[in-house]
N, C-alpha and C. Protein backbone atom coordinates (compact mmCIF):
# COMPACT_ATOMS: atom_id res chain seq x y z
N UNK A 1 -11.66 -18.69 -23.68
CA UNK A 1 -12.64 -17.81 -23.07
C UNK A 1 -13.98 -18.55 -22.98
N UNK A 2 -14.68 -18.00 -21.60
CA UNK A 2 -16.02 -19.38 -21.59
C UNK A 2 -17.02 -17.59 -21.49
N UNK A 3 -17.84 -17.82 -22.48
CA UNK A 3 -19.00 -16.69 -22.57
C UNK A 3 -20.75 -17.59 -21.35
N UNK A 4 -20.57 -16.99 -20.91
CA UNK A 4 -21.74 -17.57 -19.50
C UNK A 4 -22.37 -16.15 -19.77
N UNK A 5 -24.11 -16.48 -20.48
CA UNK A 5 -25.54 -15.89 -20.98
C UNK A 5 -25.94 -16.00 -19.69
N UNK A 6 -26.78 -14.65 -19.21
CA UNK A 6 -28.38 -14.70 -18.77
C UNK A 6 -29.05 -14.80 -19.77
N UNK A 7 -29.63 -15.63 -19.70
CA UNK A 7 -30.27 -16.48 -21.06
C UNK A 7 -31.43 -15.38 -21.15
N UNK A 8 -32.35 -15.17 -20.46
CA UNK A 8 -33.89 -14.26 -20.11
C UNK A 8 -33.63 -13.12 -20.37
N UNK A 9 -32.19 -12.49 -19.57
CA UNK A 9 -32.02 -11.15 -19.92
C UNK A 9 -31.19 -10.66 -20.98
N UNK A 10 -30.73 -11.60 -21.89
CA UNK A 10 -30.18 -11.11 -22.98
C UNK A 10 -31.89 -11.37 -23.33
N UNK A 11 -33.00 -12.46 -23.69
CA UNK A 11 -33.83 -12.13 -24.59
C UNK A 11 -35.29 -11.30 -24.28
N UNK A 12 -34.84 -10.58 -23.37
CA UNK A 12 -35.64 -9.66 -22.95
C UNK A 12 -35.11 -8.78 -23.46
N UNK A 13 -33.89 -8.00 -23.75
CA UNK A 13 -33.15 -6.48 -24.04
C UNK A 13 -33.31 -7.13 -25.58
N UNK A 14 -33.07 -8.01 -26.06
CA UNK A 14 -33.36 -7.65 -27.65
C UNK A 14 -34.78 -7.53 -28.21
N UNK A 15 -34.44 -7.22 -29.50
CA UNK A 15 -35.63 -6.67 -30.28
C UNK A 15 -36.76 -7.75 -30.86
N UNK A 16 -36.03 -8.77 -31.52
CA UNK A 16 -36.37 -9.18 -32.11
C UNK A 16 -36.52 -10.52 -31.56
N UNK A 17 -35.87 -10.73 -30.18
CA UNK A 17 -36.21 -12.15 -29.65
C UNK A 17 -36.90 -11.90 -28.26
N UNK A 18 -37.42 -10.86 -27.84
CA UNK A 18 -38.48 -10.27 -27.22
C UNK A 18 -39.58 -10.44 -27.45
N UNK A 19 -40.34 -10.41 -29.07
CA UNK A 19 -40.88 -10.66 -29.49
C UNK A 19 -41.64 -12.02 -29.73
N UNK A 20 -40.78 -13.25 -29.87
CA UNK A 20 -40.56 -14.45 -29.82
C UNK A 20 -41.37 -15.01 -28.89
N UNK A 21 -40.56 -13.97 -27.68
CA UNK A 21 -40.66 -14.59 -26.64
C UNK A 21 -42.10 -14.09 -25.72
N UNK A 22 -42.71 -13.56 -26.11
CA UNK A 22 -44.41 -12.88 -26.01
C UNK A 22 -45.26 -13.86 -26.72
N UNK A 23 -44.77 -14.36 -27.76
CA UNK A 23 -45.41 -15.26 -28.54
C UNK A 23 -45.88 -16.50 -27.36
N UNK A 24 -44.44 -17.51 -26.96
CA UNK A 24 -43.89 -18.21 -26.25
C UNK A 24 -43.04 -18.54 -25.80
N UNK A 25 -42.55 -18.78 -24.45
CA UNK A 25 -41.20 -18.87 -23.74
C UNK A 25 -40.03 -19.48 -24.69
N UNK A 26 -40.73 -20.68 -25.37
CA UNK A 26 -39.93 -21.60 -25.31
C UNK A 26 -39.40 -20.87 -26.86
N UNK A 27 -40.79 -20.54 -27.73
CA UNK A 27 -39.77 -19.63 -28.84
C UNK A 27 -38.73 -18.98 -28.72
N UNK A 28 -38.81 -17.95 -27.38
CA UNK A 28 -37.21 -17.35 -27.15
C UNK A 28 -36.18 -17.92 -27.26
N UNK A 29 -36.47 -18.97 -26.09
CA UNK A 29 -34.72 -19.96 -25.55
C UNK A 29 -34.98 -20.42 -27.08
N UNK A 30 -35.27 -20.90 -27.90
CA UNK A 30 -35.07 -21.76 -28.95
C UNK A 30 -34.16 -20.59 -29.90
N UNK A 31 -35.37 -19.74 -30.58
CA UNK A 31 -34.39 -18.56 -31.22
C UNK A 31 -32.72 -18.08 -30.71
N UNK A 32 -32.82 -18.12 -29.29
CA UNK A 32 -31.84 -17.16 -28.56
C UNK A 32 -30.46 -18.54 -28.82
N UNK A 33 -30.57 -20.09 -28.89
CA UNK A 33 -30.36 -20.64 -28.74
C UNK A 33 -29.54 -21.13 -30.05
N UNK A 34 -30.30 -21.27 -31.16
CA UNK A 34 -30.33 -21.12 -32.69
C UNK A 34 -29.31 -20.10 -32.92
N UNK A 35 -29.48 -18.55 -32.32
CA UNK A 35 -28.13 -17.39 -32.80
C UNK A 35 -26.65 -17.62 -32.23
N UNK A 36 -26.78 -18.59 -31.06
CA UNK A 36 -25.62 -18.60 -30.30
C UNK A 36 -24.80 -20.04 -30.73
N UNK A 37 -25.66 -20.88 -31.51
CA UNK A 37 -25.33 -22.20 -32.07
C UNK A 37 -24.48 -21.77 -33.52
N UNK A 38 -24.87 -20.49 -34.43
CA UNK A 38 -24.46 -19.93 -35.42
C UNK A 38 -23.13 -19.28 -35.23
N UNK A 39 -22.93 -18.54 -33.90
CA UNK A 39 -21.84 -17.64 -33.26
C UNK A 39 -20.85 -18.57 -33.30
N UNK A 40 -20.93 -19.92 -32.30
CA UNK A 40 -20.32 -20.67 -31.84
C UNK A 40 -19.50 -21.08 -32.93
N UNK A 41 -20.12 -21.63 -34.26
CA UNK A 41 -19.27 -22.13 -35.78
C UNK A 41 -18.58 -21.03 -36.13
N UNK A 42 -18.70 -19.58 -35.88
CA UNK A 42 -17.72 -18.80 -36.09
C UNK A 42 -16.77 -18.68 -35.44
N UNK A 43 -16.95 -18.17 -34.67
CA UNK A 43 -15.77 -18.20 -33.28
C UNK A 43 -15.03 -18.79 -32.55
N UNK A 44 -16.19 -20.05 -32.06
CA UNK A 44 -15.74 -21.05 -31.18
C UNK A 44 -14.94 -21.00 -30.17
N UNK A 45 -15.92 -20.13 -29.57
CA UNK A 45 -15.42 -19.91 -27.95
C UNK A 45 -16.60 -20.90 -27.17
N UNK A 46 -16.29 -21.15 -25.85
CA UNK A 46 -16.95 -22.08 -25.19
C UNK A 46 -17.96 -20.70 -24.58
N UNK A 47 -19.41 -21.34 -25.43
CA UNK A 47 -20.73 -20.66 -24.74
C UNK A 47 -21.99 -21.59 -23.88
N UNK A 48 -22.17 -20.66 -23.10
CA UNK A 48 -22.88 -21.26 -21.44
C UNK A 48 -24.57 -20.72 -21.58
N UNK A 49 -25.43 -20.41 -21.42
CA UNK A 49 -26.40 -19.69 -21.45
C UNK A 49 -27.38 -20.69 -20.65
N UNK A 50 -27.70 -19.77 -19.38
CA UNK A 50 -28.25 -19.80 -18.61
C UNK A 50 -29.75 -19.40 -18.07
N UNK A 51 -30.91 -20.55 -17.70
CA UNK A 51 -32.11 -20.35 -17.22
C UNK A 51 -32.58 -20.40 -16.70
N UNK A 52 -33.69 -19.48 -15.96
CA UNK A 52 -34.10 -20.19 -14.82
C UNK A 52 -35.20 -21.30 -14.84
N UNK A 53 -34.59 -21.88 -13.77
CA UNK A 53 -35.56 -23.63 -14.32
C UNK A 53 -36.92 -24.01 -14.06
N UNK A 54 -37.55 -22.20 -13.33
CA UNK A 54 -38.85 -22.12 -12.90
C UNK A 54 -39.64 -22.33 -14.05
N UNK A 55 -38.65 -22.20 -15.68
CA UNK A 55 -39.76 -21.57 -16.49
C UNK A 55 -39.32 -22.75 -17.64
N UNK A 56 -38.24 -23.65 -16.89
CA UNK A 56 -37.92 -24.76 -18.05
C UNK A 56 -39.28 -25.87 -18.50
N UNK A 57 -38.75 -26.37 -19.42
CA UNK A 57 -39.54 -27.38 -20.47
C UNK A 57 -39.85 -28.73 -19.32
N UNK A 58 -41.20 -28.95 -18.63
CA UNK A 58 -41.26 -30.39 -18.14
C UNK A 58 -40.50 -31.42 -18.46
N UNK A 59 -40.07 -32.00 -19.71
CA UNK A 59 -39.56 -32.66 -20.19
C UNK A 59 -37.59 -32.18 -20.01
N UNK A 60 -37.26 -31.32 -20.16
CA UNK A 60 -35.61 -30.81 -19.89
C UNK A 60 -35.26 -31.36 -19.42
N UNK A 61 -34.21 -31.81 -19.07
CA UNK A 61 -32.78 -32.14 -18.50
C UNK A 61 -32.39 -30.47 -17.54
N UNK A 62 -31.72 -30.75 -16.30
CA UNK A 62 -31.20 -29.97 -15.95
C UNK A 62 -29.62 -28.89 -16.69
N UNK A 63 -29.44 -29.76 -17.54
CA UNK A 63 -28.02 -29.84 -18.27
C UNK A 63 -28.45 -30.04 -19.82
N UNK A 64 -28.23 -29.25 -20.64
CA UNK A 64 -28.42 -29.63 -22.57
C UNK A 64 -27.29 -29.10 -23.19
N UNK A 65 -27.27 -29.85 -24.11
CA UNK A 65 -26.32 -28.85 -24.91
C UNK A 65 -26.96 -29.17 -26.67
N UNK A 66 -26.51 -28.09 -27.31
CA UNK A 66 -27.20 -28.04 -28.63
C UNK A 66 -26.18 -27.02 -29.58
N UNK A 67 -25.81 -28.33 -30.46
CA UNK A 67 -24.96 -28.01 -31.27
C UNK A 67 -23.29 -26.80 -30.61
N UNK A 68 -22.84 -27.36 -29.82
CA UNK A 68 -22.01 -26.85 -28.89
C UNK A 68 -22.20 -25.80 -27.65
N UNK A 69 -23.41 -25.03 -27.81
CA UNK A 69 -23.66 -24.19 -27.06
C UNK A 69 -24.32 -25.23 -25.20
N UNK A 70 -24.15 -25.17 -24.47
CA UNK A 70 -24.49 -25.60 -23.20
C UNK A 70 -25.62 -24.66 -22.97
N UNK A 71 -26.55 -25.59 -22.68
CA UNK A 71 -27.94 -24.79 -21.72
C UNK A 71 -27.76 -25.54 -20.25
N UNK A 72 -28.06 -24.34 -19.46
CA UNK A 72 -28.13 -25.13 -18.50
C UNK A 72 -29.45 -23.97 -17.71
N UNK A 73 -30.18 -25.68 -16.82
CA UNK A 73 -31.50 -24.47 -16.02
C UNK A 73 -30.97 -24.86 -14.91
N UNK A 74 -31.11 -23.79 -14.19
CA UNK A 74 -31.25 -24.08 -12.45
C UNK A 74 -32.37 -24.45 -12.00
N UNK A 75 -32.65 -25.07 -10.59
CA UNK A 75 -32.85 -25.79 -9.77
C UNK A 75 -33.78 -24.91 -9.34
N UNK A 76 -34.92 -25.73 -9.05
CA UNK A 76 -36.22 -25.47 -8.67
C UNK A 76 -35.99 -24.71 -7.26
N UNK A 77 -36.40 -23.74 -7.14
CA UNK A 77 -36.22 -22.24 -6.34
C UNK A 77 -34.70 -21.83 -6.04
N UNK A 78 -33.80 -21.76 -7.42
CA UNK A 78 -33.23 -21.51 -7.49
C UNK A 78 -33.17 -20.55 -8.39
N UNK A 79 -32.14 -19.06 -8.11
CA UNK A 79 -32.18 -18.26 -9.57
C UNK A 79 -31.75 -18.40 -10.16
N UNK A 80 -31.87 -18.22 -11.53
CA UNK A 80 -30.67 -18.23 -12.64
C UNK A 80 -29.30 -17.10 -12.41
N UNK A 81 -29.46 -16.38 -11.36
CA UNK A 81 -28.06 -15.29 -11.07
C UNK A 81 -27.50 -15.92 -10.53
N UNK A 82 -27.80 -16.80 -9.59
CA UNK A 82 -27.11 -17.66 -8.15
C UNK A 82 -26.32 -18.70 -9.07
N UNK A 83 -26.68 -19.31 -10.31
CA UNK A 83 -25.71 -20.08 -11.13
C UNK A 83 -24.91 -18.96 -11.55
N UNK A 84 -25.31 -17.74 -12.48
CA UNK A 84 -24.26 -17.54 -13.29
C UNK A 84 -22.98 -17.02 -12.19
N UNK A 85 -23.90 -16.59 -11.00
CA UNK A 85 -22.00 -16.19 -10.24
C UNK A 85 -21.41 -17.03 -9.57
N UNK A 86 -22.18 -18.52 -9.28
CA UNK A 86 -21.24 -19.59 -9.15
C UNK A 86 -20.00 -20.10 -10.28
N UNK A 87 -20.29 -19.60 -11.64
CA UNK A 87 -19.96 -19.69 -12.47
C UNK A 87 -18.57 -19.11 -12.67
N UNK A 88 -19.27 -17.68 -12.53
CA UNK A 88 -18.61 -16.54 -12.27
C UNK A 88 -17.04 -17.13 -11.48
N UNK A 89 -17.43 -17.43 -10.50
CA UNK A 89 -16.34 -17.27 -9.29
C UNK A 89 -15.45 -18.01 -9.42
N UNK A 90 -16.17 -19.39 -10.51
CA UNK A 90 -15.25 -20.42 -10.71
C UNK A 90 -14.13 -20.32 -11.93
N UNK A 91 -14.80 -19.61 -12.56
CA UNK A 91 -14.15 -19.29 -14.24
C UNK A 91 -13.26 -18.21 -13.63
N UNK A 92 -13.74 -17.67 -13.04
CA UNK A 92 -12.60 -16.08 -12.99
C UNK A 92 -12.52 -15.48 -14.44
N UNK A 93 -11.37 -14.78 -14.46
CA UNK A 93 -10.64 -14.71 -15.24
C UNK A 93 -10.91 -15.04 -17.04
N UNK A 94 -10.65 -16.23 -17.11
CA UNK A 94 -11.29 -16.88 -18.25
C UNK A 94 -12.80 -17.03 -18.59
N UNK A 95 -13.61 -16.12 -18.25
CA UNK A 95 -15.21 -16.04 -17.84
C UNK A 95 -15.37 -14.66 -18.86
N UNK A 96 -16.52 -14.57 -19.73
CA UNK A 96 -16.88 -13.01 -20.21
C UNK A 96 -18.61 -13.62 -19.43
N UNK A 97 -18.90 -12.34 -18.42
CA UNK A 97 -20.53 -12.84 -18.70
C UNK A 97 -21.53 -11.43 -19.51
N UNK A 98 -22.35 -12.47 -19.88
CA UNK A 98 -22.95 -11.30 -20.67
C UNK A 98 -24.63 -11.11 -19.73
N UNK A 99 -24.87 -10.08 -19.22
CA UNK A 99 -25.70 -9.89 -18.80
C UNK A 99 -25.96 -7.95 -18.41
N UNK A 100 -27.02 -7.51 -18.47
CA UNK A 100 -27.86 -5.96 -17.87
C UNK A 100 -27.93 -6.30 -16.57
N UNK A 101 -27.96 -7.15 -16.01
CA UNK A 101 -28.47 -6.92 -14.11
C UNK A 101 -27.10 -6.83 -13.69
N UNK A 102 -26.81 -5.61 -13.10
CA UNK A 102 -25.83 -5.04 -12.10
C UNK A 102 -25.52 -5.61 -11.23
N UNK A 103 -26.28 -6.44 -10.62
CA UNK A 103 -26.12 -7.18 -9.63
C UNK A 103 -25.11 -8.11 -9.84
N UNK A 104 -25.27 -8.86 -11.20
CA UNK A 104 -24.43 -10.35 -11.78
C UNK A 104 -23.40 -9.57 -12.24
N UNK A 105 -23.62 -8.48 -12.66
CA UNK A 105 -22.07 -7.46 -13.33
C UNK A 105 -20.95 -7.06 -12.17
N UNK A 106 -21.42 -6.81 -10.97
CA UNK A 106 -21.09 -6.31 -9.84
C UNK A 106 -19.92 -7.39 -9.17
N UNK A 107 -20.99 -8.65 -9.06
CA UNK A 107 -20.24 -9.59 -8.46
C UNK A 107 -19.18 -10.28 -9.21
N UNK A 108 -19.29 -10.13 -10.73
CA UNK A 108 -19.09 -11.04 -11.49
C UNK A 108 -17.21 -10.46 -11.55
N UNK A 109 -17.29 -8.88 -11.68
CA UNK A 109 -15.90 -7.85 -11.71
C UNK A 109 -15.46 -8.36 -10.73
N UNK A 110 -15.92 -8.66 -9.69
CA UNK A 110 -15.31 -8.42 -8.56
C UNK A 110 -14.45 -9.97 -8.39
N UNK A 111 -14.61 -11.03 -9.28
CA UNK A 111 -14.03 -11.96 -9.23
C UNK A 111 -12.83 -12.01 -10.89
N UNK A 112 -12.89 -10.45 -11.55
CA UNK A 112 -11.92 -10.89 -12.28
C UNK A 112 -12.65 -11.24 -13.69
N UNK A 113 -13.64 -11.13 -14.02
CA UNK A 113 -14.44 -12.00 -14.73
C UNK A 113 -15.14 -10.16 -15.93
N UNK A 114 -14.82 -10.62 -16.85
CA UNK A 114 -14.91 -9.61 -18.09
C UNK A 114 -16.81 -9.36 -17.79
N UNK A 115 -17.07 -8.40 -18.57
CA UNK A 115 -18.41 -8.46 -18.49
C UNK A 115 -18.83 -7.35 -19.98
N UNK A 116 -20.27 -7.56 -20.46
CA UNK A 116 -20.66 -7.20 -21.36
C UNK A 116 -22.27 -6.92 -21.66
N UNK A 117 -22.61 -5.76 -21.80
CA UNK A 117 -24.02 -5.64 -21.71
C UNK A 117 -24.94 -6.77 -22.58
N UNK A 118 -25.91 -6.65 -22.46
CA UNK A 118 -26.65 -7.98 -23.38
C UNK A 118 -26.94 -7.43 -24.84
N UNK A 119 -27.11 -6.23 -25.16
CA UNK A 119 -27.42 -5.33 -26.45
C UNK A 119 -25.92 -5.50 -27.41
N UNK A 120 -25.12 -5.11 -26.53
CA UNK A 120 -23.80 -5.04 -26.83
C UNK A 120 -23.62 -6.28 -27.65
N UNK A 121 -23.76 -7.32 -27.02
CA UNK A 121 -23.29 -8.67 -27.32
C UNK A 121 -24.30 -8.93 -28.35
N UNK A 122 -25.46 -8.67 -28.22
CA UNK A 122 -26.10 -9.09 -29.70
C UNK A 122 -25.74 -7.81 -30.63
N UNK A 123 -25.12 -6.96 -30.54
CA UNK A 123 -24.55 -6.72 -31.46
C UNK A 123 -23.39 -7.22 -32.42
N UNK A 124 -22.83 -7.13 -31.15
CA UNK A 124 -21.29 -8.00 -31.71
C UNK A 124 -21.63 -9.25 -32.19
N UNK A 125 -22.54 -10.32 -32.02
CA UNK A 125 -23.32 -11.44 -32.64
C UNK A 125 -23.77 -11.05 -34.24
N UNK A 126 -24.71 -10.31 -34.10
CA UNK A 126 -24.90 -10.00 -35.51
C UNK A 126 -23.65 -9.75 -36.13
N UNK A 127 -22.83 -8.57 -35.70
CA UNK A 127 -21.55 -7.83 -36.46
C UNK A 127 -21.05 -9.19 -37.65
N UNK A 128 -20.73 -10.12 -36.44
CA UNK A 128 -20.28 -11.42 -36.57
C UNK A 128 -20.61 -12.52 -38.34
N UNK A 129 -21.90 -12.56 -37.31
CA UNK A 129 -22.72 -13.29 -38.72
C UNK A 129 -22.84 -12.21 -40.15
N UNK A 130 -22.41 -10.54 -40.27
CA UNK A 130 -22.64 -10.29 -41.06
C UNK A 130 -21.49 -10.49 -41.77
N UNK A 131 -20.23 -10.26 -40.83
CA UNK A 131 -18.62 -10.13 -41.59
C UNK A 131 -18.26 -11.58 -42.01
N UNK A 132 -19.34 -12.59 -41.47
CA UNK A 132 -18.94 -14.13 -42.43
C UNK A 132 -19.82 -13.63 -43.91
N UNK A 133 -21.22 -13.36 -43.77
CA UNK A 133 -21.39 -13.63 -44.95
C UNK A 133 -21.04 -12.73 -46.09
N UNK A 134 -20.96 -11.46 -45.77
CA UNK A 134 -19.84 -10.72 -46.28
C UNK A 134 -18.50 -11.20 -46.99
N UNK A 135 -17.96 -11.57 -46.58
CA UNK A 135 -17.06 -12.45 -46.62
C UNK A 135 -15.82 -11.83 -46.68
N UNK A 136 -15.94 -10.34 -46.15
CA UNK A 136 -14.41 -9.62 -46.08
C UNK A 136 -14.84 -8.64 -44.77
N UNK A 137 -13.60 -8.52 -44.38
CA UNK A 137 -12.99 -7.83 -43.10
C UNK A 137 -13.04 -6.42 -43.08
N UNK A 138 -13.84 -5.56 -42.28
CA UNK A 138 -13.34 -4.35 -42.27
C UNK A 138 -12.00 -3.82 -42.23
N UNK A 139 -10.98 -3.18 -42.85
CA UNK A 139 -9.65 -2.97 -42.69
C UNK A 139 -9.99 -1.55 -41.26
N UNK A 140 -8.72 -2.28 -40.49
CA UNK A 140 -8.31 -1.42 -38.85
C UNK A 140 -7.65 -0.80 -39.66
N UNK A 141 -7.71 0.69 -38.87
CA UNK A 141 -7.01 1.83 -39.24
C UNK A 141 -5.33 1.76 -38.48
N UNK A 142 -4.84 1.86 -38.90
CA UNK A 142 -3.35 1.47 -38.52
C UNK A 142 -3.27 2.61 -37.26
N UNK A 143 -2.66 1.93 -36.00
CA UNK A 143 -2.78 3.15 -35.24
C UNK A 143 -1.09 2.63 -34.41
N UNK A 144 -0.22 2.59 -35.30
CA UNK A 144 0.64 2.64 -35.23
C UNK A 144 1.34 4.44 -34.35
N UNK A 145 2.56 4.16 -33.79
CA UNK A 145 3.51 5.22 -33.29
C UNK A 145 3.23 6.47 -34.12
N UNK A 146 2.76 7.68 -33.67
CA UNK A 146 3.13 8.85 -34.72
C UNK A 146 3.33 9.68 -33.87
N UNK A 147 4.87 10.03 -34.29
CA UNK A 147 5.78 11.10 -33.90
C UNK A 147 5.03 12.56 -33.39
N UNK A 148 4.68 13.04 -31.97
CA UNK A 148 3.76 14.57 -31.67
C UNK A 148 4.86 14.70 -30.54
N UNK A 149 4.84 15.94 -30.09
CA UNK A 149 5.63 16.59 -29.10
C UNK A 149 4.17 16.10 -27.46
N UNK A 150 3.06 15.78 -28.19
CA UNK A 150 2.36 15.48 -26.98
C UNK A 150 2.55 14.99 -25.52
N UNK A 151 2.77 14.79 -24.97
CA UNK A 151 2.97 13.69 -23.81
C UNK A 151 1.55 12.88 -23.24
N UNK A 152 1.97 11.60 -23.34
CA UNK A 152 0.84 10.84 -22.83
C UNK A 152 1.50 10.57 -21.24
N UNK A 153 0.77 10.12 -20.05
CA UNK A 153 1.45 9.86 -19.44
C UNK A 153 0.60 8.62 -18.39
N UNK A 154 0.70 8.08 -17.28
CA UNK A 154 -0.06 7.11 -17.11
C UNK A 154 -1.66 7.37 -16.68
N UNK A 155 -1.80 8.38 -16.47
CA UNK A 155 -2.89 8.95 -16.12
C UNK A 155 -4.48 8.83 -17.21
N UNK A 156 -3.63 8.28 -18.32
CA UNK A 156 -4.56 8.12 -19.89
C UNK A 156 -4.82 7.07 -20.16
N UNK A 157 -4.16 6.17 -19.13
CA UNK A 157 -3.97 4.66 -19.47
C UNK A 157 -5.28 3.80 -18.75
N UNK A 158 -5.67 3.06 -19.46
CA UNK A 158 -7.33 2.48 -19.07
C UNK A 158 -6.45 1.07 -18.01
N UNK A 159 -7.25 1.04 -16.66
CA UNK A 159 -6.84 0.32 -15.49
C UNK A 159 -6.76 -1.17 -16.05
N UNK A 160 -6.07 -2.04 -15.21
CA UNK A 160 -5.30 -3.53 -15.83
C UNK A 160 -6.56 -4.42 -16.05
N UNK A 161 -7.49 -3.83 -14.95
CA UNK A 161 -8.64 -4.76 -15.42
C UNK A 161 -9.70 -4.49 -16.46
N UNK A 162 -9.73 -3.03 -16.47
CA UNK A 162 -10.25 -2.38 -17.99
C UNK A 162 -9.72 -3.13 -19.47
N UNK A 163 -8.07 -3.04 -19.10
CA UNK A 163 -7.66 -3.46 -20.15
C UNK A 163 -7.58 -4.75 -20.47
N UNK A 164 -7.87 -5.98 -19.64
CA UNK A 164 -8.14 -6.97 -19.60
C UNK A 164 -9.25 -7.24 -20.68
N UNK A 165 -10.54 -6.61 -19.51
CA UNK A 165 -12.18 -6.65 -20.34
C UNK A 165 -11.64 -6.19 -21.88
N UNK A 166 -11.59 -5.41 -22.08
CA UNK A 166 -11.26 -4.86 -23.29
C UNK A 166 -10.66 -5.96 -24.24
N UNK A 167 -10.20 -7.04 -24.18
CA UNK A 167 -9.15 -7.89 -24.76
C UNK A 167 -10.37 -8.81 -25.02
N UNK A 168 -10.78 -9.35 -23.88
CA UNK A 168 -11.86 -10.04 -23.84
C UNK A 168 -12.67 -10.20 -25.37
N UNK A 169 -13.29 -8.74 -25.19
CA UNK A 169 -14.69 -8.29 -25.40
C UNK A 169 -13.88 -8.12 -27.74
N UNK A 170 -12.62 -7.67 -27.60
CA UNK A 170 -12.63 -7.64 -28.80
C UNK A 170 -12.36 -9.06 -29.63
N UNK A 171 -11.98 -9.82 -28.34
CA UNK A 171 -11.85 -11.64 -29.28
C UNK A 171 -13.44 -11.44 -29.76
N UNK A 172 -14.76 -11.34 -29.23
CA UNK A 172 -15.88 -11.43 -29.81
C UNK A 172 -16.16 -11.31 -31.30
């Protein structure tokens, strides 16, 4: 699974790297950068996080990577959406993007491609870093077969691409 960030709009919807980032730009991407470098040693899924390059570092590279996570800025009057759904289109399938603009969510479904609010995902980030240092597992409630005269029938059943996202979103 390749996780592809709106880098700005995940650190605009959080709390605490919103803040950062009022301070200074570059505090954000650094912080935002730092939590996803931590994720990555847990999980180790291939993460993308994306900027726009109006607001990159003089000194940057179009292309970084830091401690496995890939930064990448776009191209001078270019947006940072116009990458992530090039991205998008290319990953398909194997793509979660995490982003709030409807727009990148919109296009992004429409190629097959999982999607995940930006709150969401720093949740599931934290969740993450807490159940390492924790160092034990919430126990799943067994939701095994139980015998009811009920009838389920397909009408209850969440659509192939629902259930897809859904698969996605719980590797996180």
């Amino acid at each position: 699974m390749h996780i592809i960030i709106d880098g700005y709009n995940l650190i605009r919807q959080s709390g605490s790297l919103s803040d950062l980032d009022g301070q200074e730009l570059q505090f954000g991407r650094d912080a935002l950068v730092e939590k996803l470098a931590a994720y990555k040693k847990l999980r180790h899924h291939r993460i993308t996080v994306v900027f726009d390059g109006a607001n990159a570092p003089s000194f940057s590279q179009r292309r970084e990577s830091f401690r496995g996570v890939e930064i990448e800025f776009s191209r001078n009057g270019e947006l940072a959406d116009a990458v992530i759904k090039r991205m998008a289109a290319r990953e398909r399938e194997m793509a979660l993007i995490v982003s709030s603009d409807l727009d990148i969510v919109n296009y992004a479904e429409s190629y097959g491609a999982a999607t995940i609010s930006s709150p969401v995902f720093e949740q599931k980030i934290a969740m993450a870093g807490f159940m390492s240092k924790s160092g034990s597992k919430i126990e799943e409630e067994n939701t095994g077969w139980i015998p009811t005269t009920k009838k389920k029938g397909p009408s209850r059943r969440l659509s192939k691409k629902d259930r897809r996202s859904n698969v996605k979103i719980r590797k996180l």
